[in-house]
PDB file of N, CA and C in Angstrom:
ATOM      1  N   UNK A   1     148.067 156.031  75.733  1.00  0.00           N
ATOM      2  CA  UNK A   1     148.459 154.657  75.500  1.00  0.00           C
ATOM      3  C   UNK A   1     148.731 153.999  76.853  1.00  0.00           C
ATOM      4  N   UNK A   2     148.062 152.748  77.050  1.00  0.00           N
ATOM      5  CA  UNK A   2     148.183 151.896  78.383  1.00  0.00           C
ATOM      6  C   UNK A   2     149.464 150.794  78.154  1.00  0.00           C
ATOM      7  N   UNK A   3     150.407 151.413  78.808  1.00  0.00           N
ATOM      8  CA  UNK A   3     151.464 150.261  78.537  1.00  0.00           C
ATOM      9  C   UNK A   3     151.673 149.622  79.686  1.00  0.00           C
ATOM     10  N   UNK A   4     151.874 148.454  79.507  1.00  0.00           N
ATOM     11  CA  UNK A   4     151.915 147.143  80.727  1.00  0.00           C
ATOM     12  C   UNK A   4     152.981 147.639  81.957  1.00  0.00           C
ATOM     13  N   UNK A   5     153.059 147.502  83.004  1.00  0.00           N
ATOM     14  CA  UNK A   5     153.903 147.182  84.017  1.00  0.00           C
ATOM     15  C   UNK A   5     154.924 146.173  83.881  1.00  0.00           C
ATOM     16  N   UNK A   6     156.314 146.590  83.545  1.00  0.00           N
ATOM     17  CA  UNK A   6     157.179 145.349  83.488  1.00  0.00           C
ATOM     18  C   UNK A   6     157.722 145.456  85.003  1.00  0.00           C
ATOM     19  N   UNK A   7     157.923 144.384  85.720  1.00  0.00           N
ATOM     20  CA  UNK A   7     158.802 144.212  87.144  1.00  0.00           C
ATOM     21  C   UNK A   7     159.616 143.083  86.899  1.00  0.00           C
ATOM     22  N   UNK A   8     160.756 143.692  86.851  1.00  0.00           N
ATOM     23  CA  UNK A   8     161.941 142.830  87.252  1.00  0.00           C
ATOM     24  C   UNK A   8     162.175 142.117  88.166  1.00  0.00           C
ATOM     25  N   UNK A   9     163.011 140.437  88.029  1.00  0.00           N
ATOM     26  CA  UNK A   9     162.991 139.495  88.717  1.00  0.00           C
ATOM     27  C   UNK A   9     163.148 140.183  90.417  1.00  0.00           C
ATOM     28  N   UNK A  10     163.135 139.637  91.278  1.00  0.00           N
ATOM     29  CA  UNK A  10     163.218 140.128  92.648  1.00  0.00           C
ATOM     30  C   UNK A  10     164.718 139.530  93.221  1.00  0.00           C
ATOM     31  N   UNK A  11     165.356 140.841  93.700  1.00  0.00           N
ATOM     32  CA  UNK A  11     166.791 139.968  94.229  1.00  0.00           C
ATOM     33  C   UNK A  11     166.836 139.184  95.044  1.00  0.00           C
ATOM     34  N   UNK A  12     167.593 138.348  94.694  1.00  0.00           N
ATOM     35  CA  UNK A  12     168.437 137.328  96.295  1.00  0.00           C
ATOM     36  C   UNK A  12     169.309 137.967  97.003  1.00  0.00           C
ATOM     37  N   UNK A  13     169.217 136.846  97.933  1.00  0.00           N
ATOM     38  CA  UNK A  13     169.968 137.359  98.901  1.00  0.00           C
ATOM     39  C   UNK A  13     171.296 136.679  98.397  1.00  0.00           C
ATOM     40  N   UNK A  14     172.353 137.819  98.974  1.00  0.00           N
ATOM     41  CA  UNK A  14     173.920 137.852  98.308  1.00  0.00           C
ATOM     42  C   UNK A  14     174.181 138.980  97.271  1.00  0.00           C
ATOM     43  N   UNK A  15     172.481 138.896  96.908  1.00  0.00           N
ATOM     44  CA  UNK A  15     172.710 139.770  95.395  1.00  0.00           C
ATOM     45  C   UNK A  15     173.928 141.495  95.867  1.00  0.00           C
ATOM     46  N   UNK A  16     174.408 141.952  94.555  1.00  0.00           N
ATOM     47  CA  UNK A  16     175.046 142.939  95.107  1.00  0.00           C
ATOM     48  C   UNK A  16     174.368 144.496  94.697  1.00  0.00           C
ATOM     49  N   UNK A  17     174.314 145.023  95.841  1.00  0.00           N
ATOM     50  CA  UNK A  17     173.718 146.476  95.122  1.00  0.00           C
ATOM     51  C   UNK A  17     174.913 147.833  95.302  1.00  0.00           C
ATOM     52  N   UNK A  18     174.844 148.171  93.936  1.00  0.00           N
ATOM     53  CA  UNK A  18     175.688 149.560  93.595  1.00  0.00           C
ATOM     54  C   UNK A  18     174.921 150.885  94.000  1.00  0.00           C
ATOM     55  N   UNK A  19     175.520 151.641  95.006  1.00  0.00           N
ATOM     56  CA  UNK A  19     175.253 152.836  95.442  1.00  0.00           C
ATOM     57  C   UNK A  19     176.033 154.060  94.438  1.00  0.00           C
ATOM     58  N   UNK A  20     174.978 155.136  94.197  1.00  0.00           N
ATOM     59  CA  UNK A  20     175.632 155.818  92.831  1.00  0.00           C
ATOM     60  C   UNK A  20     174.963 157.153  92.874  1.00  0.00           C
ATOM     61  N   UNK A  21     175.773 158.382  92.866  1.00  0.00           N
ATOM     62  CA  UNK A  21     175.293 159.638  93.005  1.00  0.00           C
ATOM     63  C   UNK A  21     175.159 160.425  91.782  1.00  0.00           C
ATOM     64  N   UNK A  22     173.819 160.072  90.879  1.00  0.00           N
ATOM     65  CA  UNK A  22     173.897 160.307  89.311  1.00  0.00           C
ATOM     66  C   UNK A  22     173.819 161.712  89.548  1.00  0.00           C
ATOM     67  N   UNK A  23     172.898 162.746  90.334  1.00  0.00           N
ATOM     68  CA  UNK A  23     172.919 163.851  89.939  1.00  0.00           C
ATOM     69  C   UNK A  23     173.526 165.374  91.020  1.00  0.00           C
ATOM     70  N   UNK A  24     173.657 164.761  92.229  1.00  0.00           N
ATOM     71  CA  UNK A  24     174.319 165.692  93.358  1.00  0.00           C
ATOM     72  C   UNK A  24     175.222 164.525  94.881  1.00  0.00           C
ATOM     73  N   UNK A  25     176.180 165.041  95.055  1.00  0.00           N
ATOM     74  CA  UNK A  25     177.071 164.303  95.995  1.00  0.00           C
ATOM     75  C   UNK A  25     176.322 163.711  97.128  1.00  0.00           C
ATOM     76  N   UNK A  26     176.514 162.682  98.126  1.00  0.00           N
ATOM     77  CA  UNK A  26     175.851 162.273  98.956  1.00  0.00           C
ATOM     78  C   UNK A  26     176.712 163.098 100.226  1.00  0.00           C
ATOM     79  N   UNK A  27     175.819 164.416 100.801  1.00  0.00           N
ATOM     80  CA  UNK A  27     176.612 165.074 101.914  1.00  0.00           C
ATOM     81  C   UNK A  27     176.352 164.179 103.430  1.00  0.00           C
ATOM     82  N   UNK A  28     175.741 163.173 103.432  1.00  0.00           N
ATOM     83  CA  UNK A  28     175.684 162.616 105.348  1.00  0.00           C
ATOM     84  C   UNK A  28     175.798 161.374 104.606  1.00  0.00           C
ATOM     85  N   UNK A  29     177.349 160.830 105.219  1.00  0.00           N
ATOM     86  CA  UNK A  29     178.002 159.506 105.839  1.00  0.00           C
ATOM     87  C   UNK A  29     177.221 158.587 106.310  1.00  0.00           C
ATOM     88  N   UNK A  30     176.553 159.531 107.406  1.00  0.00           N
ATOM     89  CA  UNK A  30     176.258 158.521 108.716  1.00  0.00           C
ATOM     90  C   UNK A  30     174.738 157.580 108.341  1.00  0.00           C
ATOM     91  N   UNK A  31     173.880 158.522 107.076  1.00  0.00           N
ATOM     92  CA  UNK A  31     172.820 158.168 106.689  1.00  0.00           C
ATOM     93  C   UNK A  31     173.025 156.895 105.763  1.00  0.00           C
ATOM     94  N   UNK A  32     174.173 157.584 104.668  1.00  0.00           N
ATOM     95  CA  UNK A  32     174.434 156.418 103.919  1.00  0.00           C
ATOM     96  C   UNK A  32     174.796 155.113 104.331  1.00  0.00           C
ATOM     97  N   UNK A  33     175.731 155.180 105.725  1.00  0.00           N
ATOM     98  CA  UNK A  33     176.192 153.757 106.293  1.00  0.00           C
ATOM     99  C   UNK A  33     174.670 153.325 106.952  1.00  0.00           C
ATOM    100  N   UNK A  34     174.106 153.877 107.516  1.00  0.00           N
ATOM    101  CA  UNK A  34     172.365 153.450 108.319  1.00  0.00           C
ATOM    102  C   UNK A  34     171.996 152.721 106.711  1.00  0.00           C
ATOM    103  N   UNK A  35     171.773 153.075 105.577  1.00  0.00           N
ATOM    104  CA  UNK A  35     171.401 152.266 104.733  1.00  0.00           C
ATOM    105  C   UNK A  35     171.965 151.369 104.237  1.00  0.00           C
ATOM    106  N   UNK A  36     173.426 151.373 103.857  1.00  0.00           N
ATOM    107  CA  UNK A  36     174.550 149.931 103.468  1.00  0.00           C
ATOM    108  C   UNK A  36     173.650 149.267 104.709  1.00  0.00           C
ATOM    109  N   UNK A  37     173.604 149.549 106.758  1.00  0.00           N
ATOM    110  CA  UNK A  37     173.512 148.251 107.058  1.00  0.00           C
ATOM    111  C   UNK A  37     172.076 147.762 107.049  1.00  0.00           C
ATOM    112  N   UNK A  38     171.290 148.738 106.452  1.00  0.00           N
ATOM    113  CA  UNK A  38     169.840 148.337 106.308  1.00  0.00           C
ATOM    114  C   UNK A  38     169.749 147.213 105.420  1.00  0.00           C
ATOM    115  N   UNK A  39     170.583 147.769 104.153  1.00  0.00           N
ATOM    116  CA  UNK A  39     170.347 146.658 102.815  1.00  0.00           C
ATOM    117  C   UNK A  39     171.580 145.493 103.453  1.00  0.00           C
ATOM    118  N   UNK A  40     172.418 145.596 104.222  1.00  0.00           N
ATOM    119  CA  UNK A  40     173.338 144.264 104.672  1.00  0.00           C
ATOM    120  C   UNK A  40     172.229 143.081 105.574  1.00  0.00           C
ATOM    121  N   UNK A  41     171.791 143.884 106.526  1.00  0.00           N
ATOM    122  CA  UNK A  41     170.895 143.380 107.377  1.00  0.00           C
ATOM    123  C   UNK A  41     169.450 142.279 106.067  1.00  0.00           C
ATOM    124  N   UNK A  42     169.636 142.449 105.180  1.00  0.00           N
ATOM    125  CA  UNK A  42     168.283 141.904 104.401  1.00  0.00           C
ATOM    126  C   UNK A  42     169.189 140.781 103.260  1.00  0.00           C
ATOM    127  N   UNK A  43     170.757 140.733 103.629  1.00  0.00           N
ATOM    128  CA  UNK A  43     171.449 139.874 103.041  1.00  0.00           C
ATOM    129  C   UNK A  43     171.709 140.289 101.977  1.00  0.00           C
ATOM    130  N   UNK A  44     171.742 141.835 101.534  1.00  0.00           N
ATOM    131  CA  UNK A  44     172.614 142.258 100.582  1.00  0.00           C
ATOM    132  C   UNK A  44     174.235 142.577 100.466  1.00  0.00           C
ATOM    133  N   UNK A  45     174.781 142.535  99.646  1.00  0.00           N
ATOM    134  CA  UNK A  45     176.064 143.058  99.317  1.00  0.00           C
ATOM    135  C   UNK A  45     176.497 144.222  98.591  1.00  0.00           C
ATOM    136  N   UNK A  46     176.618 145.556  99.271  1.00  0.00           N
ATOM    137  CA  UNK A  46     176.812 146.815  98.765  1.00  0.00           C
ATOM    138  C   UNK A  46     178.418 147.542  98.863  1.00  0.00           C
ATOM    139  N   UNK A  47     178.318 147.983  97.477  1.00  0.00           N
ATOM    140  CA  UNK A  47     179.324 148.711  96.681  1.00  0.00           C
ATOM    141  C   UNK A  47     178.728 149.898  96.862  1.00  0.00           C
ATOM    142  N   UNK A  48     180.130 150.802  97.040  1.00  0.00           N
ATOM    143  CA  UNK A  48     180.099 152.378  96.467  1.00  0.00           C
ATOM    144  C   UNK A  48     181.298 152.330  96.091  1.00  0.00           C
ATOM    145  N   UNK A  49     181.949 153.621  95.607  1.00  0.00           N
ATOM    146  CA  UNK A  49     182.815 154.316  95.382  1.00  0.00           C
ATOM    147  C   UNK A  49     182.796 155.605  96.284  1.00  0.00           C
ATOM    148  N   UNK A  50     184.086 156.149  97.118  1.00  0.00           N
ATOM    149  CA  UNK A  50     184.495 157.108  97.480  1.00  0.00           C
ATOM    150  C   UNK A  50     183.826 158.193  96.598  1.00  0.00           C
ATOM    151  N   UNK A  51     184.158 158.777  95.407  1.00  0.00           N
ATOM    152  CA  UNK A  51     183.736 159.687  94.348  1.00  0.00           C
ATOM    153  C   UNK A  51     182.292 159.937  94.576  1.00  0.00           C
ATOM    154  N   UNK A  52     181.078 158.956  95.451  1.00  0.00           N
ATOM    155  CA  UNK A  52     179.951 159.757  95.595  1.00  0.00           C
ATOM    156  C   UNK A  52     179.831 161.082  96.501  1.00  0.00           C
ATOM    157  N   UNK A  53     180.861 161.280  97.349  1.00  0.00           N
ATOM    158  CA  UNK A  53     180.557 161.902  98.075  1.00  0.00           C
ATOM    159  C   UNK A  53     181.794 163.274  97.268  1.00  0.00           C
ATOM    160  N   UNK A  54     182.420 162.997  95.940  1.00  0.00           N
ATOM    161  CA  UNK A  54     182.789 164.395  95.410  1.00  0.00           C
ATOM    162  C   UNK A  54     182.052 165.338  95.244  1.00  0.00           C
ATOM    163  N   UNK A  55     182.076 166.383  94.501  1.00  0.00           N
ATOM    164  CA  UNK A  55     181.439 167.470  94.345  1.00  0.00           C
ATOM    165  C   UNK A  55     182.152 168.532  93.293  1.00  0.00           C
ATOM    166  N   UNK A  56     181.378 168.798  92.340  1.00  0.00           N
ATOM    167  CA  UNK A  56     182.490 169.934  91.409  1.00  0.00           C
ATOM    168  C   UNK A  56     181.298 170.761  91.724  1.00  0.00           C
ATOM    169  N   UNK A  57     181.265 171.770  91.884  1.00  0.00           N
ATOM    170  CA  UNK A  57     179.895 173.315  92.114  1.00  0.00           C
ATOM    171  C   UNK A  57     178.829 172.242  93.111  1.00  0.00           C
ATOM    172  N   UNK A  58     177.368 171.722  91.840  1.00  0.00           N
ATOM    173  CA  UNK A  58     176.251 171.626  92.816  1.00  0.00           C
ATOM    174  C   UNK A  58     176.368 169.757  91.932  1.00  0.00           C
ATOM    175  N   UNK A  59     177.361 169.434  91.584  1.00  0.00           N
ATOM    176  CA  UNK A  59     176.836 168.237  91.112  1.00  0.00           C
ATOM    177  C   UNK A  59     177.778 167.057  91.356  1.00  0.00           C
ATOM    178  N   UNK A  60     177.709 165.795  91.694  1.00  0.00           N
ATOM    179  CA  UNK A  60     178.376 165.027  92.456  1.00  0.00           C
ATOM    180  C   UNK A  60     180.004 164.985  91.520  1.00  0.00           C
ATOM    181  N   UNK A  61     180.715 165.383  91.394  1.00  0.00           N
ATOM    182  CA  UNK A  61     182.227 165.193  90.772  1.00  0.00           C
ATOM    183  C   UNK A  61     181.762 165.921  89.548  1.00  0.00           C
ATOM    184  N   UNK A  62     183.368 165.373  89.366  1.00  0.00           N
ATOM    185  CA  UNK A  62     183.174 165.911  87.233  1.00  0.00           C
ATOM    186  C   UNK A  62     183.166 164.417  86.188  1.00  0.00           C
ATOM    187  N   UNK A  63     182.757 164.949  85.132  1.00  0.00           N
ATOM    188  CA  UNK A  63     182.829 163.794  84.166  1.00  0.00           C
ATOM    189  C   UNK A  63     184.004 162.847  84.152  1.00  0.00           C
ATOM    190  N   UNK A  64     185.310 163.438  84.302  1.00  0.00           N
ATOM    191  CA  UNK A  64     186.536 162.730  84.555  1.00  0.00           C
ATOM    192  C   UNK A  64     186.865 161.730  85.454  1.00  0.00           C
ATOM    193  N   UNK A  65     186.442 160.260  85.121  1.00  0.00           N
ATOM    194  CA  UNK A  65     187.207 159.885  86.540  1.00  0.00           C
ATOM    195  C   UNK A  65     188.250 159.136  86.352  1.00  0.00           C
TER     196      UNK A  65
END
């Protein structure tokens, strides 16, 4: 079955983007800030939470937050 390509509107600038560690912790800082100022530099506004960089065994935190 050939199903169409949907693409979502394209952001603005201001728009805000959420940084989010769905399946393992983010271990380098220094990479993640190189990208906040990549996406700042293009007139974005980025969110994280501390908790990406948790860890319970091999997977970013626990279900609990």
């Amino acid at each position: 079955m050939d199903l169409p390509t949907i693409f979502p509107p394209a952001l603005r600038k201001g728009a805000t983007i959420g940084i989010v560690a769905p399946a393992g912790p983010s271990n380098d800082r220094n990479a993640l800030q190189r990208g906040i100022a990549s996406l700042e530099s293009m007139g974005f506004s980025v969110r994280f939470d501390e908790r990406i960089f948790d860890s319970s065994r091999y997977l970013a935190g626990d279900d609990i937050a």
